[in-house]
Protein backbone atom coordinates (compact mmCIF):
# COMPACT_ATOMS: atom_id res chain seq x y z
CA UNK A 1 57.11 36.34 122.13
CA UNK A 2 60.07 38.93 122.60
CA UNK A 3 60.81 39.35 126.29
CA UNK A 4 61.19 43.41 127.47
CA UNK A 5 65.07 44.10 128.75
CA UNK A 6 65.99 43.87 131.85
CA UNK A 7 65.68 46.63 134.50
CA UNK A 8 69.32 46.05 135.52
CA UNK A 9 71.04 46.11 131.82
CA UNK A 10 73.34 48.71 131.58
CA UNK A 11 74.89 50.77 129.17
CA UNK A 12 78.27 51.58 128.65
CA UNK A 13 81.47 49.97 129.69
CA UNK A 14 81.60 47.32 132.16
CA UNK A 15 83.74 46.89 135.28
CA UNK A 16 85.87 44.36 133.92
CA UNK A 17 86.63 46.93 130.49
CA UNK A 18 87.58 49.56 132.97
CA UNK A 19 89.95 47.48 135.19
CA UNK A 20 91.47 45.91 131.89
CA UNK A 21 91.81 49.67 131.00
CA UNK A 22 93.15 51.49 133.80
CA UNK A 23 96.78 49.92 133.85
CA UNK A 24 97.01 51.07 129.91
CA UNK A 25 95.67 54.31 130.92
CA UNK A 26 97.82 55.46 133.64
CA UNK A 27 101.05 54.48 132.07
CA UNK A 28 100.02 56.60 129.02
CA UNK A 29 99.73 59.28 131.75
CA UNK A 30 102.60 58.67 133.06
CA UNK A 31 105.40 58.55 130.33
CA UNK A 32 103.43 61.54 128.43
CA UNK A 33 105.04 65.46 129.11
CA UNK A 34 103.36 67.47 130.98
CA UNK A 35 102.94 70.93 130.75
CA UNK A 36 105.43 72.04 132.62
CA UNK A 37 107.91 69.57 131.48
CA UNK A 38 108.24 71.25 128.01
CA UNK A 39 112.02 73.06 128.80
CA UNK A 40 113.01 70.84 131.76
CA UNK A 41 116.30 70.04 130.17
CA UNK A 42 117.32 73.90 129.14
CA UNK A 43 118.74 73.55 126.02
CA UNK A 44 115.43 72.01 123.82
CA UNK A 45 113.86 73.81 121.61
CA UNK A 46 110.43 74.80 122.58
CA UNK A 47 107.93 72.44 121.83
CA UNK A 48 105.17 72.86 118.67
CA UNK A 49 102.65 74.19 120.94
CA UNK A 50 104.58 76.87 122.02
CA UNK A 51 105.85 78.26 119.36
CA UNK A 52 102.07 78.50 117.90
CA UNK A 53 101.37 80.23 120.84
CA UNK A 54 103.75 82.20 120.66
CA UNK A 55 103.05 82.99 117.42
CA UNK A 56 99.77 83.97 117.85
CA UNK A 57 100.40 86.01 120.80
CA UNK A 58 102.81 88.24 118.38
CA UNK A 59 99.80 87.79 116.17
CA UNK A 60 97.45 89.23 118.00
CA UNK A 61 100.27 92.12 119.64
CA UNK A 62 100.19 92.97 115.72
CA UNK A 63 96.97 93.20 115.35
CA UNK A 64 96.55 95.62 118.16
CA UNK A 65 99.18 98.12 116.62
CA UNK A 66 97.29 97.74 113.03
CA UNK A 67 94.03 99.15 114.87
CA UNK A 68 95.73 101.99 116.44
CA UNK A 69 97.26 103.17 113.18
CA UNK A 70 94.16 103.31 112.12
CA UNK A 71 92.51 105.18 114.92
CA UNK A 72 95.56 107.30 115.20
CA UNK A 73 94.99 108.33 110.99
CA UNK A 74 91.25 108.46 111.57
CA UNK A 75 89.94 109.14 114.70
CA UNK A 76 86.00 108.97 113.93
CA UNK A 77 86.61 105.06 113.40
CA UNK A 78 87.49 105.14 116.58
CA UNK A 79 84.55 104.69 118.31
CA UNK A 80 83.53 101.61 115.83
CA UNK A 81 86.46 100.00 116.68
CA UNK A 82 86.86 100.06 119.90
CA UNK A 83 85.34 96.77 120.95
CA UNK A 84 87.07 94.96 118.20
CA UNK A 85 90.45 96.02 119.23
CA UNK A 86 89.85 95.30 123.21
CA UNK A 87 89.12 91.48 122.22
CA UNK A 88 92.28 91.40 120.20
CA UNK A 89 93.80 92.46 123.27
CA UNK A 90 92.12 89.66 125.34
CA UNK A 91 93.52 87.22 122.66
CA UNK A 92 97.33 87.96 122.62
CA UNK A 93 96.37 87.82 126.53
CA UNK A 94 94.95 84.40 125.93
CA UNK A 95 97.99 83.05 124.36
CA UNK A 96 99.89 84.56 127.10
CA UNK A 97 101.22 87.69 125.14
CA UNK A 98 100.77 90.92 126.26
CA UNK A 99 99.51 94.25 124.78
CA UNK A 100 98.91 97.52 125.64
CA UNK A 101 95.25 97.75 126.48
CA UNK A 102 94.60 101.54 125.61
CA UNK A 103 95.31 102.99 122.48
CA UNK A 104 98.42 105.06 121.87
CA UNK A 105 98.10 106.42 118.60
CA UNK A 106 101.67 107.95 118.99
CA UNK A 107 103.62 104.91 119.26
CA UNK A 108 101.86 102.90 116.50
CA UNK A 109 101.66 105.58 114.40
CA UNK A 110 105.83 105.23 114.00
CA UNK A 111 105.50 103.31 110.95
CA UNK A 112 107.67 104.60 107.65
CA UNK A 113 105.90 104.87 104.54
CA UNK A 114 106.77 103.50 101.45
CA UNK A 115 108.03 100.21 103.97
CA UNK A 116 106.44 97.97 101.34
CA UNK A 117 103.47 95.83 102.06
CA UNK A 118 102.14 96.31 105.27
CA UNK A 119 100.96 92.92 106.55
CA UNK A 120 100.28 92.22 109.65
CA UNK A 121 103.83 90.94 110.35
CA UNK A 122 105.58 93.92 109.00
CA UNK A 123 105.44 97.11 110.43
CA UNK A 124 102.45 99.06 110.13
CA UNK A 125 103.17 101.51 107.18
CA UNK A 126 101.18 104.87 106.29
CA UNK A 127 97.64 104.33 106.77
CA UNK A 128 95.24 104.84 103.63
CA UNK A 129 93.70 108.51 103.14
CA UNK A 130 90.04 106.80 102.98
CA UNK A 131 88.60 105.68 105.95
CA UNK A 132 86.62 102.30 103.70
CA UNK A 133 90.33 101.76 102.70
CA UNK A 134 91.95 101.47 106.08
CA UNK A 135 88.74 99.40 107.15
CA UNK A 136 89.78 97.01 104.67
CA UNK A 137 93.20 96.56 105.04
CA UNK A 138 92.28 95.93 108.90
CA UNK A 139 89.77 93.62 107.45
CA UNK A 140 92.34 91.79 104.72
CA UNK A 141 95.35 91.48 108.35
CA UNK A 142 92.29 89.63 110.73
CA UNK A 143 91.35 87.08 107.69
CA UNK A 144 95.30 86.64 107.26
CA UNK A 145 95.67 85.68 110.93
CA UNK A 146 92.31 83.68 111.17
CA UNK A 147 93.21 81.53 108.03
CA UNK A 148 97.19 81.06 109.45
CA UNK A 149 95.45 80.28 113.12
CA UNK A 150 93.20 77.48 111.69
CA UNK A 151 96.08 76.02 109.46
CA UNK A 152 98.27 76.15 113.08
CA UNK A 153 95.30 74.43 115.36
CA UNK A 154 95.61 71.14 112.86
CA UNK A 155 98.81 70.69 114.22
CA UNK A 156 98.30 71.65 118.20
CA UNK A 157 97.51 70.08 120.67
CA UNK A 158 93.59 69.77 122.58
CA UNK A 159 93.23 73.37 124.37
CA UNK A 160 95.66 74.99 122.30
CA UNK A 161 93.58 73.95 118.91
CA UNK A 162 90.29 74.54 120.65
CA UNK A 163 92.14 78.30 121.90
CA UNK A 164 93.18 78.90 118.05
CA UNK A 165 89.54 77.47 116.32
CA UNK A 166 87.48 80.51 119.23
CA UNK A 167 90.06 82.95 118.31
CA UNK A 168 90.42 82.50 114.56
CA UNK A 169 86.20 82.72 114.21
CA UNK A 170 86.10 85.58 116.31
CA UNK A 171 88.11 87.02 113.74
CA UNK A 172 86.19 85.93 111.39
CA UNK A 173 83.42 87.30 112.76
CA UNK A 174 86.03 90.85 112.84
CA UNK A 175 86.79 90.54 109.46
CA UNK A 176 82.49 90.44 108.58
CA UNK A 177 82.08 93.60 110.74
CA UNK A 178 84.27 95.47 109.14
CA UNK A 179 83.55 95.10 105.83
CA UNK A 180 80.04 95.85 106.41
CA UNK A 181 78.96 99.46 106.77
């Protein structure tokens, strides 16, 4: 006859696990950087994690001028893209860039044409004459920038790669709504 367990067994880690533990633990904490110790000596280069932020701030600053172009060359996509381009704002924000957070169709409209292939890290060149075309081209620069941003969150570190994964689906998620009509 198998006895029932006992009222007081517990599970997970025991008292003596945790004191073994603790010493280990804080003296990992302790020699590990800390966020604000990434340029304490002045002349290092920044660390990984900043320059992927970094680089997806500029990113997502790109981004932002690629939607205006488009509004600025056709204004009744406006409207439908709108919300899109305020969360790319709220990204480059995120990765503590800024950008401008109302359209200015004057300034990102400056682009020459005939500037080769305009990526998103070139600057925006002459907008297609069809509005579908322009919608794709937006749509071909977010899955650019969502595939680089999941290739740069393998590398970085906890909230920076959990940062990149969010932004890189939402624009995904961009990239779907603007290919369907």
């Amino acid at each position: 006859m198998s006895f029932p367990p006992s009222p007081r067994a517990r599970s997970g880690p025991r008292r003596r696990s945790l004191l073994a533990v603790a010493p280990a633990a804080l003296l990992v904490a302790g020699c590990s950087a800390g966020p604000g110790d990434s340029g304490a000596d002045g002349g290092s280069r920044p660390s990984a994690a900043d320059r992927a932020r970094a680089r997806a701030a500029r990113d997502s600053g790109e981004l932002v001028a690629r939607y205006d172009a488009v509004v600025a060359a056709h204004p009744k996509l406006a409207e439908r893209l709108r919300p899109l381009r305020a969360e790319v704002v709220r990204h480059a924000e995120a990765f503590g860039g800024t950008a401008d957070s109302s359209p200015s169709p004057s300034a990102s409209a400056s682009g020459t044409p005939g500037s080769g292939k305009a990526g998103p890290s070139a600057s925006p060149a002459a907008e297609p004459a069809k509005p579908k075309d322009a919608l794709a081209e937006l749509a071909a620069a977010e899955r650019e920038i969502a595939d680089r941003r999941v290739k740069a969150l393998l590398d970085a570190p906890g909230e920076l790669a959990r940062l990149l994964a969010s932004v890189a689906a939402a624009g995904a998620a961009h990239v779907y709504l603007l290919t369907e009509a």
